[in-house]
C-alpha atoms as a PDB file:
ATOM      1  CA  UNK A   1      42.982  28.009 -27.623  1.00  0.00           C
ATOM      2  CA  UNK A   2      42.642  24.689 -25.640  1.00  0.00           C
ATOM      3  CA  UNK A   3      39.691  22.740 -27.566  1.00  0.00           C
ATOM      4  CA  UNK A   4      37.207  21.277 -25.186  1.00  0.00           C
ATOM      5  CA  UNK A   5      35.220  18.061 -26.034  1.00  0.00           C
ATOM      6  CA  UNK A   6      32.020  15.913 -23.968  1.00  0.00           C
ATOM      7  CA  UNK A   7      33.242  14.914 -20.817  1.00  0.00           C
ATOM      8  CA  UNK A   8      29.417  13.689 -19.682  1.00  0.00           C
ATOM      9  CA  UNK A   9      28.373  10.707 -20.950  1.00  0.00           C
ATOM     10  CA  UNK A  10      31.338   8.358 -22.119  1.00  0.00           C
ATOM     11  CA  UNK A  11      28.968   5.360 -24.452  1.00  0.00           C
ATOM     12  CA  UNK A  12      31.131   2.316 -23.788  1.00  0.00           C
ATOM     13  CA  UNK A  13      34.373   1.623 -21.468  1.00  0.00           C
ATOM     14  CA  UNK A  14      36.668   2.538 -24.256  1.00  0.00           C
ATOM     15  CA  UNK A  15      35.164   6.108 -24.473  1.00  0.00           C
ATOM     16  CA  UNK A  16      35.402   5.770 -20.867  1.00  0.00           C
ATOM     17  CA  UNK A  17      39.361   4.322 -20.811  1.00  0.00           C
ATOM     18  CA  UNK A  18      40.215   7.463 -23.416  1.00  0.00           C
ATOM     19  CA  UNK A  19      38.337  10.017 -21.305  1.00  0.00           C
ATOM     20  CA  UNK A  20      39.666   9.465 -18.154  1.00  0.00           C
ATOM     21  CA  UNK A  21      43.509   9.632 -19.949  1.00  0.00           C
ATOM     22  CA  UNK A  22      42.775  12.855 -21.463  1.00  0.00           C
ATOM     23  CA  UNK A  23      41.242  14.380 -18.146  1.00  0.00           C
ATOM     24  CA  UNK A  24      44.328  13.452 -15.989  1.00  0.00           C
ATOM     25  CA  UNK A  25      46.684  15.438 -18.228  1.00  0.00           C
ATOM     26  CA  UNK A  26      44.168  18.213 -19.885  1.00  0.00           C
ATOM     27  CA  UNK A  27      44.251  16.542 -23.344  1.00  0.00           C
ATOM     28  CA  UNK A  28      41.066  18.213 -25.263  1.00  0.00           C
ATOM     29  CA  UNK A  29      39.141  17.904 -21.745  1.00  0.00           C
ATOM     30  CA  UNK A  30      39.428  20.123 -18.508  1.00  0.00           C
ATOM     31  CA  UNK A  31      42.211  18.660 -16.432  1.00  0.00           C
ATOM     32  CA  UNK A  32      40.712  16.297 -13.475  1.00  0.00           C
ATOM     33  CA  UNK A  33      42.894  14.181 -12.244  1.00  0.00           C
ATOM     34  CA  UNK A  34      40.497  12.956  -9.697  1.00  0.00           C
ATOM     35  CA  UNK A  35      37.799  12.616 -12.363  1.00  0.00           C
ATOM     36  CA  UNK A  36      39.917  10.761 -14.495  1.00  0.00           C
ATOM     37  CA  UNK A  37      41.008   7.939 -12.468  1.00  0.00           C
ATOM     38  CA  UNK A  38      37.503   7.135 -11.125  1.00  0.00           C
ATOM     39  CA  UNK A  39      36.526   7.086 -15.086  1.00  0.00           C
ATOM     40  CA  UNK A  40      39.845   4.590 -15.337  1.00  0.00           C
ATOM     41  CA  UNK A  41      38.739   2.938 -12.634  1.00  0.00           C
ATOM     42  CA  UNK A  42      35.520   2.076 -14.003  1.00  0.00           C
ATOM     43  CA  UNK A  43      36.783   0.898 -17.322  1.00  0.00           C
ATOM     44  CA  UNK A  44      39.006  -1.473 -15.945  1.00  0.00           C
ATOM     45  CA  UNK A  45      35.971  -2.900 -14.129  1.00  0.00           C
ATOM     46  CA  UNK A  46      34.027  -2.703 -17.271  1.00  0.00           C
ATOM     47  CA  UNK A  47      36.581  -4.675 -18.903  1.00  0.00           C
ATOM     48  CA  UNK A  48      39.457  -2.172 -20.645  1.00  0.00           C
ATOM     49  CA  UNK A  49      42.349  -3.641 -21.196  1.00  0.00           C
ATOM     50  CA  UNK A  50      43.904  -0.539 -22.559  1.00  0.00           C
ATOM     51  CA  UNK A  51      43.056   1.426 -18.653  1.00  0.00           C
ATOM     52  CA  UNK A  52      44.146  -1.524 -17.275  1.00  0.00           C
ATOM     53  CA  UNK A  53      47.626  -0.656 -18.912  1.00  0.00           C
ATOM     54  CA  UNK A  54      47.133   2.905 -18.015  1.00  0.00           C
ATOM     55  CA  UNK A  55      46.612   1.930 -14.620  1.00  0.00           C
ATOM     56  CA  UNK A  56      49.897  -0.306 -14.641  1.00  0.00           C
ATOM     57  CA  UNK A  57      51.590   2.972 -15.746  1.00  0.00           C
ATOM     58  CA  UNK A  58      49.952   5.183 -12.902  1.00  0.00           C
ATOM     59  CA  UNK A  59      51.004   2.494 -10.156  1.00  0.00           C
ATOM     60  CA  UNK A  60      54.846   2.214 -11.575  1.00  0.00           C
ATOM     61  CA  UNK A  61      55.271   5.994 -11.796  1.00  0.00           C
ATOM     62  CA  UNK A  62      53.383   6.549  -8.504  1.00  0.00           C
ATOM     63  CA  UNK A  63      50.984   8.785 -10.357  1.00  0.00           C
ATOM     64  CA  UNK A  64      48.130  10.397  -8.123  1.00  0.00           C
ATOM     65  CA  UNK A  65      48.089   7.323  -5.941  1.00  0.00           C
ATOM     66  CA  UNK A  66      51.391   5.390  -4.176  1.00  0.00           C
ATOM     67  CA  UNK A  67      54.110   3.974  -6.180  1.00  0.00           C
ATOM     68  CA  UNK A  68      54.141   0.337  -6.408  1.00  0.00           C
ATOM     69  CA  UNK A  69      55.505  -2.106  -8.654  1.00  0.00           C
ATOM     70  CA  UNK A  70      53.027  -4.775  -7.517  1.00  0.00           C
ATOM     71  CA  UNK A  71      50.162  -3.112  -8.427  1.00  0.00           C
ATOM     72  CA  UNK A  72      51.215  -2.162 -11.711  1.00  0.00           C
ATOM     73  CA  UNK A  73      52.471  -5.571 -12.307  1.00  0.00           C
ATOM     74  CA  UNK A  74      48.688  -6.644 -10.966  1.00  0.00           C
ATOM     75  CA  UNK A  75      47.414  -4.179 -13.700  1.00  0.00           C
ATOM     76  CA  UNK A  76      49.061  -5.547 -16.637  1.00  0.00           C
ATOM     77  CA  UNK A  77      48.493  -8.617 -15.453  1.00  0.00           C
ATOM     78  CA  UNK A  78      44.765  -7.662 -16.224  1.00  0.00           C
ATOM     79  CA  UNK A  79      45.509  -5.975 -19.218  1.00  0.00           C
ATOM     80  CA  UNK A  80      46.302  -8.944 -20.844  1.00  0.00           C
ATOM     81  CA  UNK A  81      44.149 -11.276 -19.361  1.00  0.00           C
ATOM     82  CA  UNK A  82      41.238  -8.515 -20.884  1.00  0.00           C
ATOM     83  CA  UNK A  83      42.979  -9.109 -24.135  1.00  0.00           C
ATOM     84  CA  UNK A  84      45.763  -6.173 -24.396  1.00  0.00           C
ATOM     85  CA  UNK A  85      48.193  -7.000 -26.811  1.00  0.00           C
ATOM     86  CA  UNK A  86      50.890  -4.294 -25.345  1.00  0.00           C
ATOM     87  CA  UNK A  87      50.448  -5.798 -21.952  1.00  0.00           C
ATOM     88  CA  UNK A  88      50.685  -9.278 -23.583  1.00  0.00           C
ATOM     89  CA  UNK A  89      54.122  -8.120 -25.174  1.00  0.00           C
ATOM     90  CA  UNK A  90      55.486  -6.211 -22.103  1.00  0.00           C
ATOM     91  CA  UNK A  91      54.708  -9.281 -19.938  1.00  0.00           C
ATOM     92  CA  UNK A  92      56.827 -11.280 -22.483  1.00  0.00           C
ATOM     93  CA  UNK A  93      59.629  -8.622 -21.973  1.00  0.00           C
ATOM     94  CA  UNK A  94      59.731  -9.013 -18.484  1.00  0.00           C
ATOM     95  CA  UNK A  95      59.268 -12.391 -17.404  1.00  0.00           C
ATOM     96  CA  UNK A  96      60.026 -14.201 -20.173  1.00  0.00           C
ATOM     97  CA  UNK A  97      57.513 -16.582 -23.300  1.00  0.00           C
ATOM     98  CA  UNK A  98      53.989 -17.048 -22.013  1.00  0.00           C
ATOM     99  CA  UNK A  99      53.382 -20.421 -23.161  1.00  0.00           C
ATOM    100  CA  UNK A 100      50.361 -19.787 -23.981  1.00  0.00           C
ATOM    101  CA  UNK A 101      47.607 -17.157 -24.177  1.00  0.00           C
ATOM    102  CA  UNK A 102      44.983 -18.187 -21.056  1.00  0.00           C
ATOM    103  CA  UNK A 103      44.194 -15.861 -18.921  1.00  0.00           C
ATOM    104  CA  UNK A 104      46.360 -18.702 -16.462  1.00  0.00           C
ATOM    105  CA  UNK A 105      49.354 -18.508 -18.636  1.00  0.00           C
ATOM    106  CA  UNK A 106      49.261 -14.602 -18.157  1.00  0.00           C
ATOM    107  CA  UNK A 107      48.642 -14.784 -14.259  1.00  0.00           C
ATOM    108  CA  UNK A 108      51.555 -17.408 -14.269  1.00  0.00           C
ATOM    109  CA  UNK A 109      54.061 -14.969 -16.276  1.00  0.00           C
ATOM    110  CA  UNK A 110      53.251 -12.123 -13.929  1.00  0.00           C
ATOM    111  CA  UNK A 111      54.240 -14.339 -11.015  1.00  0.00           C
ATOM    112  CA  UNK A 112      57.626 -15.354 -12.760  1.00  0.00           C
ATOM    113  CA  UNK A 113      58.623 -11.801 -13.307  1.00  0.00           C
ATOM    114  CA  UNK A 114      61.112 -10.352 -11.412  1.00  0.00           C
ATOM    115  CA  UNK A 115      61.811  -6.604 -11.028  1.00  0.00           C
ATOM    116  CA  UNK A 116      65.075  -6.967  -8.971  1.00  0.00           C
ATOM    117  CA  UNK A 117      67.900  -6.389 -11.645  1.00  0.00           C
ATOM    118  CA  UNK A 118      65.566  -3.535 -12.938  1.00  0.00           C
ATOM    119  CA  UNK A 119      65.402  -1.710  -9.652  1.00  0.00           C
ATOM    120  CA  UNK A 120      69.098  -2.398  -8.780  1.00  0.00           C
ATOM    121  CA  UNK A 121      71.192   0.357  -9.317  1.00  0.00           C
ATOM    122  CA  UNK A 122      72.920   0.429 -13.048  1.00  0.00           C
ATOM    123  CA  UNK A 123      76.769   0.006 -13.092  1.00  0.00           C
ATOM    124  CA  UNK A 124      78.543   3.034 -13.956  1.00  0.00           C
ATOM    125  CA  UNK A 125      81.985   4.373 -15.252  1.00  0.00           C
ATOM    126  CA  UNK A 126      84.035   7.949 -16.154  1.00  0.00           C
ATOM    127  CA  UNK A 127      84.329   8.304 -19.429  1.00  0.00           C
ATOM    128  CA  UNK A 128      85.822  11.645 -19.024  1.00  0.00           C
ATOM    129  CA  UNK A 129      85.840  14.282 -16.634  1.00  0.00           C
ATOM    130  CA  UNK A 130      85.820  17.737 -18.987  1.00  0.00           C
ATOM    131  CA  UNK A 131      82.696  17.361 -19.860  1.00  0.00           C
ATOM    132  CA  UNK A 132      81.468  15.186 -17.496  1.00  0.00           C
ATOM    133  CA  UNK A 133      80.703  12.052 -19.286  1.00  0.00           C
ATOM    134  CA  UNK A 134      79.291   8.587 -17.942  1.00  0.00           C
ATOM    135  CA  UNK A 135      78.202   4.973 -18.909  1.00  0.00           C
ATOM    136  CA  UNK A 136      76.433   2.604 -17.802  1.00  0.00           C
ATOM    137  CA  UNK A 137      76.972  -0.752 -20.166  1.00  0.00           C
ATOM    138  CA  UNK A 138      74.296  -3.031 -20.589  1.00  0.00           C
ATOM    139  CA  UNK A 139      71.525  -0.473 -19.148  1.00  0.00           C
ATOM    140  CA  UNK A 140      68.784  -2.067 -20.471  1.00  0.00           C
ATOM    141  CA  UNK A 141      67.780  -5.901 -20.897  1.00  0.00           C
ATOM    142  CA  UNK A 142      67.780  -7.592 -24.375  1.00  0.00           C
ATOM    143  CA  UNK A 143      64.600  -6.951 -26.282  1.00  0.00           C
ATOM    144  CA  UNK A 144      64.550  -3.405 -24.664  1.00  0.00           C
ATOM    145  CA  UNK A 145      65.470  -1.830 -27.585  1.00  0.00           C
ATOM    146  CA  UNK A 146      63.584  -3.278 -30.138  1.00  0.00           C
ATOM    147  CA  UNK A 147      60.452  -2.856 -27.697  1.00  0.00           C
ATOM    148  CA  UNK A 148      60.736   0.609 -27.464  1.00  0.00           C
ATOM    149  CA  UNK A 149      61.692   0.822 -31.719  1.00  0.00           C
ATOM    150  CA  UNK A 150      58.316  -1.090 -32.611  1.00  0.00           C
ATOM    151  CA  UNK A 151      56.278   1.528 -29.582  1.00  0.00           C
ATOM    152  CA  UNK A 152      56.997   4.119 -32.118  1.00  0.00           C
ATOM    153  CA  UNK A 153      57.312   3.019 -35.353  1.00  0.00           C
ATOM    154  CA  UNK A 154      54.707   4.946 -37.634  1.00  0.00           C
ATOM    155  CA  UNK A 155      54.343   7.539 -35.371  1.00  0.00           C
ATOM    156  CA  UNK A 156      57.952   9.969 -35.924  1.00  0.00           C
ATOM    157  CA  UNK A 157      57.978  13.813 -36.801  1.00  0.00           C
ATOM    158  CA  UNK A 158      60.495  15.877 -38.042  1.00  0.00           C
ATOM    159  CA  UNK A 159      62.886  16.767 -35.452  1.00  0.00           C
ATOM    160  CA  UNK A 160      62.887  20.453 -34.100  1.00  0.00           C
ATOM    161  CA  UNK A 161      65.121  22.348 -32.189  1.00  0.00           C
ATOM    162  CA  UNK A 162      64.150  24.571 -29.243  1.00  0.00           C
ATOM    163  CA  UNK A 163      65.279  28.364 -30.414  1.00  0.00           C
ATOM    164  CA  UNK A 164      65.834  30.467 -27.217  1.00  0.00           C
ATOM    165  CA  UNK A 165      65.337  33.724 -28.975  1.00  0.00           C
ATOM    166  CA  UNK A 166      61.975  33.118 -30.304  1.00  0.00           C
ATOM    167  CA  UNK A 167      61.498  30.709 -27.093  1.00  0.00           C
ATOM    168  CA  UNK A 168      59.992  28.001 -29.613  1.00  0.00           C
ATOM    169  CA  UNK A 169      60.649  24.994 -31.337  1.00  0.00           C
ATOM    170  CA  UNK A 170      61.370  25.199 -35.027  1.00  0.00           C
ATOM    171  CA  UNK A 171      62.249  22.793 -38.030  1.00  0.00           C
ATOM    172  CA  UNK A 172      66.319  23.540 -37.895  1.00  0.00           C
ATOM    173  CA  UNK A 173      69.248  23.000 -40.793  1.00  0.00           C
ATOM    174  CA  UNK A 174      71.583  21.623 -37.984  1.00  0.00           C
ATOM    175  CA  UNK A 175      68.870  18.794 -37.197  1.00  0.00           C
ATOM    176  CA  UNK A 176      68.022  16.513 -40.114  1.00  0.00           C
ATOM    177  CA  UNK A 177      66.404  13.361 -38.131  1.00  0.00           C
ATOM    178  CA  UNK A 178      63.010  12.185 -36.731  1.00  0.00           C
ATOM    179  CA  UNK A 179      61.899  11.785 -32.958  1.00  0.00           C
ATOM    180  CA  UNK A 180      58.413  11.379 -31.089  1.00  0.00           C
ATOM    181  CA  UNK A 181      57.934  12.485 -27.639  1.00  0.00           C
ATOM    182  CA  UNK A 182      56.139  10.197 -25.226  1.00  0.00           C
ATOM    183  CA  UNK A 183      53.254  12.042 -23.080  1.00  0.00           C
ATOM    184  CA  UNK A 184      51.469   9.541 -19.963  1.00  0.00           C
ATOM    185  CA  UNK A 185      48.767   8.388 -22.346  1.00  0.00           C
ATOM    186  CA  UNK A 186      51.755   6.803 -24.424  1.00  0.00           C
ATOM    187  CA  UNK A 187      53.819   5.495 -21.959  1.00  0.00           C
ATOM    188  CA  UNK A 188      54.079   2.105 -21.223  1.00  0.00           C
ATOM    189  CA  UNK A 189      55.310  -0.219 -17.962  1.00  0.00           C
ATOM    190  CA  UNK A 190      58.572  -0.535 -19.557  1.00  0.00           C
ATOM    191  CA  UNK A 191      59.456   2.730 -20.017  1.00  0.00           C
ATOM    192  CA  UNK A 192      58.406   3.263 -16.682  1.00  0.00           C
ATOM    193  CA  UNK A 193      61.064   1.086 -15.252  1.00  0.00           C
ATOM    194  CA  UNK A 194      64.136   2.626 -17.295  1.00  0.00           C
ATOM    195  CA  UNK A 195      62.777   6.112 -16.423  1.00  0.00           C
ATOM    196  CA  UNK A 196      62.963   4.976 -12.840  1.00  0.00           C
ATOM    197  CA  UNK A 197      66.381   3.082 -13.881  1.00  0.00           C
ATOM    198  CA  UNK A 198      67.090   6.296 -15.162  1.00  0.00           C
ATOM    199  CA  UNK A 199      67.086   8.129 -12.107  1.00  0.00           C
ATOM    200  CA  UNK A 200      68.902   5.411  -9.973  1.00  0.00           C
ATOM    201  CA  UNK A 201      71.679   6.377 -12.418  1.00  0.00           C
ATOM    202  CA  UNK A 202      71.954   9.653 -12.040  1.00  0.00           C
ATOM    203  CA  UNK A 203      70.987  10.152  -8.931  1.00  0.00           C
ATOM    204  CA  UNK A 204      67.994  12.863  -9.934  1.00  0.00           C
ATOM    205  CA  UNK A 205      64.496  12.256  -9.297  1.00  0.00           C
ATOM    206  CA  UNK A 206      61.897  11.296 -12.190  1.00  0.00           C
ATOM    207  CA  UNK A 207      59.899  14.679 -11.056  1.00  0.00           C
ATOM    208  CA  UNK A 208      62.675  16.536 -12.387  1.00  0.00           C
ATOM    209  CA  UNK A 209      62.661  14.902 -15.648  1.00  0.00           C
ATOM    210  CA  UNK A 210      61.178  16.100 -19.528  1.00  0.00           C
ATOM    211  CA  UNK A 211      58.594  13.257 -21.320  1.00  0.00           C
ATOM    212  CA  UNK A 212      61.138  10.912 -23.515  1.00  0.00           C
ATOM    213  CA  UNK A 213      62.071  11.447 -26.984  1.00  0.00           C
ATOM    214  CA  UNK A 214      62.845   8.552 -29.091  1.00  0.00           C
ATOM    215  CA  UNK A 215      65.452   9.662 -31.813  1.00  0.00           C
ATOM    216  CA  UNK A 216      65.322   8.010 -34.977  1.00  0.00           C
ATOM    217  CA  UNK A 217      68.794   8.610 -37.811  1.00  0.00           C
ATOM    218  CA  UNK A 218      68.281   7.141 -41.212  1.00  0.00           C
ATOM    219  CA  UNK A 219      70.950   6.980 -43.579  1.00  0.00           C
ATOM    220  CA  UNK A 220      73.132  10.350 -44.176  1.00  0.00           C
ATOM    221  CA  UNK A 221      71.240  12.031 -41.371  1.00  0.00           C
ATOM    222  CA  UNK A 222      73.043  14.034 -38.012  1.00  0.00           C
ATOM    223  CA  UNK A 223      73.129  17.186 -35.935  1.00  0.00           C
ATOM    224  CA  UNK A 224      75.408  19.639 -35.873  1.00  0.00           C
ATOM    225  CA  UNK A 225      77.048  20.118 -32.472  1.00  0.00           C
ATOM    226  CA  UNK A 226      74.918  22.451 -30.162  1.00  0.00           C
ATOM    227  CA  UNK A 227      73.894  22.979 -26.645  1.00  0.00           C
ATOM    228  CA  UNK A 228      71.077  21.097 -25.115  1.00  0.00           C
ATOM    229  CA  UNK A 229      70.441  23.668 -22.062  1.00  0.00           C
ATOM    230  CA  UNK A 230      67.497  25.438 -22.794  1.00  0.00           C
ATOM    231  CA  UNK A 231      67.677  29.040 -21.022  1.00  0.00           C
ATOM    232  CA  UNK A 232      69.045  32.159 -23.013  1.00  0.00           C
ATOM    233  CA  UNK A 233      70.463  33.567 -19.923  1.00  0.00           C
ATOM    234  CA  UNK A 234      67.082  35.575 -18.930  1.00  0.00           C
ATOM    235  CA  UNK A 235      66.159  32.856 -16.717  1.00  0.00           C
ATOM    236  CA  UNK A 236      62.261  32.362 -18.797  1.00  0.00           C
ATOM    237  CA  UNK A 237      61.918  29.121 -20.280  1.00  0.00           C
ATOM    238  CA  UNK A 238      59.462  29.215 -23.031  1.00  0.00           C
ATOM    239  CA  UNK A 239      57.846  32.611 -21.633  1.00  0.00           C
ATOM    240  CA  UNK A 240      56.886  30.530 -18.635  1.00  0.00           C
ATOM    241  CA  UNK A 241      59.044  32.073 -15.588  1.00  0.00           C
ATOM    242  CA  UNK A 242      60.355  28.780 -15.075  1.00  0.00           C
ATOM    243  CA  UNK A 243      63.669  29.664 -13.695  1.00  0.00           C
ATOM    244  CA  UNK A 244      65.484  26.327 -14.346  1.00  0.00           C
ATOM    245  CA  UNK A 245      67.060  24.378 -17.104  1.00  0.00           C
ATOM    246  CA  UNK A 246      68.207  21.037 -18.172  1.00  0.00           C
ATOM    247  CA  UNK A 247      71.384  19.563 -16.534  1.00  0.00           C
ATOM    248  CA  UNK A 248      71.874  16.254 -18.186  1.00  0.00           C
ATOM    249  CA  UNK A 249      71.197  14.580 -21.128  1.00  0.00           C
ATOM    250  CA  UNK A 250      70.580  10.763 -20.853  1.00  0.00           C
ATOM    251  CA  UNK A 251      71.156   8.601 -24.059  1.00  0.00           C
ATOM    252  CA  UNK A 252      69.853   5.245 -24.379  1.00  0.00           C
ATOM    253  CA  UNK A 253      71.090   2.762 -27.412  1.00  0.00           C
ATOM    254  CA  UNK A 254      67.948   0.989 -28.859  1.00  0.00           C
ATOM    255  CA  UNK A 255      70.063  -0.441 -31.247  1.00  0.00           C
ATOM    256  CA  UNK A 256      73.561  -0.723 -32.816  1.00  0.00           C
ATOM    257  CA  UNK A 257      73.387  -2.255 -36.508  1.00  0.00           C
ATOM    258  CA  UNK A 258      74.887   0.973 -38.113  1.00  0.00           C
ATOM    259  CA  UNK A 259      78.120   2.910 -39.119  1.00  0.00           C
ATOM    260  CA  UNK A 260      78.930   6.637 -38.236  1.00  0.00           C
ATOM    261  CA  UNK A 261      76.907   8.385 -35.850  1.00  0.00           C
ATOM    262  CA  UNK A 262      78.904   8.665 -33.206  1.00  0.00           C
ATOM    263  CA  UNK A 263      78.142  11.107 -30.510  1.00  0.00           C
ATOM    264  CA  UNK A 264      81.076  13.666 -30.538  1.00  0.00           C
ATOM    265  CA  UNK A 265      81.881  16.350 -27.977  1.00  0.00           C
ATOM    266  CA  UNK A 266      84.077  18.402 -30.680  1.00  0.00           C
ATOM    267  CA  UNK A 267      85.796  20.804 -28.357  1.00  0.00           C
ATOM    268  CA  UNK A 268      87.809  17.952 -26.550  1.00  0.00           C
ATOM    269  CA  UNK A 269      88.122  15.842 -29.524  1.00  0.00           C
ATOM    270  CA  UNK A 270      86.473  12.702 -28.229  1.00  0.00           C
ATOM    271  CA  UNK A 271      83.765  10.247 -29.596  1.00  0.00           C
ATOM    272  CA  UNK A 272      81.282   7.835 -28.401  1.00  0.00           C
ATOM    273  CA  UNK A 273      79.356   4.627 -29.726  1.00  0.00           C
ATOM    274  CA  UNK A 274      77.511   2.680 -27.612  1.00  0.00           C
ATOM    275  CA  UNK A 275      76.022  -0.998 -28.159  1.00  0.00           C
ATOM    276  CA  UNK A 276      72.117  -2.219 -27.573  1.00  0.00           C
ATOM    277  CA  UNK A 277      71.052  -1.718 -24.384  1.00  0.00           C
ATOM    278  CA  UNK A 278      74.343   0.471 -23.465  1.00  0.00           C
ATOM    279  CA  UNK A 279      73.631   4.072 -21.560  1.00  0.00           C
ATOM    280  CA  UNK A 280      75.794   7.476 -21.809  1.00  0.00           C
ATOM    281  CA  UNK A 281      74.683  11.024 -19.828  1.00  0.00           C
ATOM    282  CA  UNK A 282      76.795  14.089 -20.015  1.00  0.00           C
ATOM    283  CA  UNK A 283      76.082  17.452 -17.718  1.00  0.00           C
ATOM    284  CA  UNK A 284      75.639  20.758 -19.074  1.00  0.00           C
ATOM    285  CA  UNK A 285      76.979  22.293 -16.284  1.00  0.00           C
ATOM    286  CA  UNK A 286      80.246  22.360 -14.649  1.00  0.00           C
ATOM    287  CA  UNK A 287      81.763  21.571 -10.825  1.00  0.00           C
ATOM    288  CA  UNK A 288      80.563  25.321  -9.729  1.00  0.00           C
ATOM    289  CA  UNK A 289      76.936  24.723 -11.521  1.00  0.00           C
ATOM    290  CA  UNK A 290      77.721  27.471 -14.348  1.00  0.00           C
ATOM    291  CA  UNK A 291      77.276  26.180 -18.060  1.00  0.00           C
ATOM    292  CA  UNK A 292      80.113  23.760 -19.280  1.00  0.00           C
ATOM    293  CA  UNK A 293      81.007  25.048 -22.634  1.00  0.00           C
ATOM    294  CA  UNK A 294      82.747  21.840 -23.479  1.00  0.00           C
ATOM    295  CA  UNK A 295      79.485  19.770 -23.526  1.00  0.00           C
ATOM    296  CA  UNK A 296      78.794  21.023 -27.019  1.00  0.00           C
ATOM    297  CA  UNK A 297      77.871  17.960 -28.702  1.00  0.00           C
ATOM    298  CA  UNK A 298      76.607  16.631 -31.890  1.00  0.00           C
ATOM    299  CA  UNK A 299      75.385  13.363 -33.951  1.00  0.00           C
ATOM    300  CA  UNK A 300      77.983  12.758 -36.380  1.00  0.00           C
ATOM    301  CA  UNK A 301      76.254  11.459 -39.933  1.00  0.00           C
ATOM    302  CA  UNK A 302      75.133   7.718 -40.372  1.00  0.00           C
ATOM    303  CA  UNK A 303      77.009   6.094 -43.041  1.00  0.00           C
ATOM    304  CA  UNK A 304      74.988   2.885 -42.960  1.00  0.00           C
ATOM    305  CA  UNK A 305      71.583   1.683 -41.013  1.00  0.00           C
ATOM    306  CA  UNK A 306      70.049   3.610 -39.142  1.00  0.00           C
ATOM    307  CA  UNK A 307      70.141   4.711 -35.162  1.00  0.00           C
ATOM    308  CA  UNK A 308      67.856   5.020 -32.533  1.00  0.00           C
ATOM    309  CA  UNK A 309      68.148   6.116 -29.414  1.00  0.00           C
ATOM    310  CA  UNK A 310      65.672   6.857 -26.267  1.00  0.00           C
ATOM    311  CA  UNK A 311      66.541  10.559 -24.533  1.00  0.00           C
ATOM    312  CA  UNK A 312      66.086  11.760 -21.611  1.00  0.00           C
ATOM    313  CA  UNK A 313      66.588  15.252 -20.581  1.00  0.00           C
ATOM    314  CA  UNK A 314      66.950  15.999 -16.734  1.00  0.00           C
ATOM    315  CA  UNK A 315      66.243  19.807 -15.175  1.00  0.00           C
ATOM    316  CA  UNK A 316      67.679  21.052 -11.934  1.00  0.00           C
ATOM    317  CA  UNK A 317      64.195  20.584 -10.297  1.00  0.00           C
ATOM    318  CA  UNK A 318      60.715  19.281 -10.398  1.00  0.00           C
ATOM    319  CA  UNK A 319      59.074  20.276 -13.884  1.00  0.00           C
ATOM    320  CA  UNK A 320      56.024  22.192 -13.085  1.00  0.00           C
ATOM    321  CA  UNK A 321      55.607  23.397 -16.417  1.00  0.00           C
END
């Protein structure tokens, strides 16, 4: 049962900042989108820096109001001149050092950024054609990677594996790693942009695409090769009567100081091992749109370090559950 909490009287414009979040996805409130962003809204004016970095979020993502990259640059822009230290640090990211921490310093860094390499579309190469496998090098930016690392450091799980008998997701022998799963309340403006990045890639729409996992391999940890389509051939993901499934996988490389873990497709005998900042996807379906058997895959065993990676699982339509 969904828990309910207050959603009348919010005492300060952090209540009011959390509030909102949790009303426009249903977190512990009744879901109001509406309601939520005129409670956003408010805290921004009342001096939030963390809905002003919400807001940034909303505007990127086109979220219940137009997309636009200017107004979610305006928004972080805010955030940090209210104090934020994530919009400080994603400023940083994009435009470059602040020199400083005025609130001018921050409005002159949000002028210097520019968005164009970001919204170009990524290079792109055959790796192979049975599965189909493709890269994009240098997907992301320098300091990507580590970004997106320090986002979720403290805050992994043990790693479960959907089970399309039981149609849930369990703790699983083949799967020995950590991941966390990014919801809107704990995305940022960069992972905004290389969702959208994503998608200029591959040529699917964001709508159509799962929250992002961060993956996280420490030493002697893998998983076994396996599927990533989700379906058991009933057509009733998760008891839902969602008729669709996932179609690609999307792998980002946060990082590359280890050994092993390649990403092997074991039926056609190849491996992969990207760089920082490097990109491979892979379908799960072949030329006729019936499951490819040959994109079973798997996460061979680090031998030294440890790996991270951002995923990003695409369906063959918008997600409505």
């Amino acid at each position: 049962m969904t828990q309910t909490t207050d959603v009348t009287a919010p005492r300060n414009a952090a209540d009011m900042a959390d509030l909102g979040g949790r009303l426009l996805i249903g977190r512990d409130a009744p879901r109001n989108p509406e309601r939520g962003l005129t409670m956003l809204k408010a805290a921004v004016a009342a001096g939030d820096a963390g809905a002003a970095s919400l807001m940034a979020v909303l505007h990127g993502a086109g979220a219940w109001m137009p997309q636009s990259w200017d107004r979610a640059l305006d928004m972080l822009e805010t955030a940090a001149v209210l104090g934020g230290a994530g919009a400080r640090g994603q400023l940083r990211l994009l435009g470059g050092p602040a020199g400083g921490e005025s609130p001018d310093h921050w409005r002159a860094l949000r002028r210097r950024i520019d968005l164009a390499p970001w919204l170009a579309a990524p290079n792109r190469r055959v790796l192979w054609e049975e599965p189909r496998v493709r890269m994009s090098d240098g997907f992301a930016p320098a300091g990507v990677g580590p970004w997106i690392i320090n986002s979720v450091r403290g805050k992994m799980r043990q790693a479960l594996m959907y089970h399309g008998d039981t149609k849930t997701e369990v703790v699983d022998p083949h799967r020995s790693c950590s991941d966390y799963e990014f919801d809107l309340l704990a995305s940022d403006l960069v992972l905004t942009l290389v969702r959208h990045r994503i998608a200029a890639a591959t040529g699917l729409p964001e709508a159509a695409m799962e929250p992002p996992r961060v993956f996280h391999y420490a030493l002697g940890q893998d998983i076994k090769a396996h599927y990533d389509r989700l379906n058991d051939g009933i057509g009733n993901y998760a008891g839902s009567g969602y008729q669709g499934d996932r179609i690609v996988t999307f792998l980002l490389y946060l990082n590359d100081d280890f050994d092993g873990g390649e990403l092997e497709f074991p039926l056609v005998g190849q491996r992969f091992k990207g760089h920082e900042g490097d990109a491979i996807y892979f379908a799960h379906v072949d030329q006729t749109g019936g499951p490819d058997k040959k994109s079973l895959h798997a996460g061979l065993p680090i031998r030294r370090g440890e790996k991270w990676v951002l995923s990003q699982w695409i369906h063959d339509r918008p997600l409505t559950t």
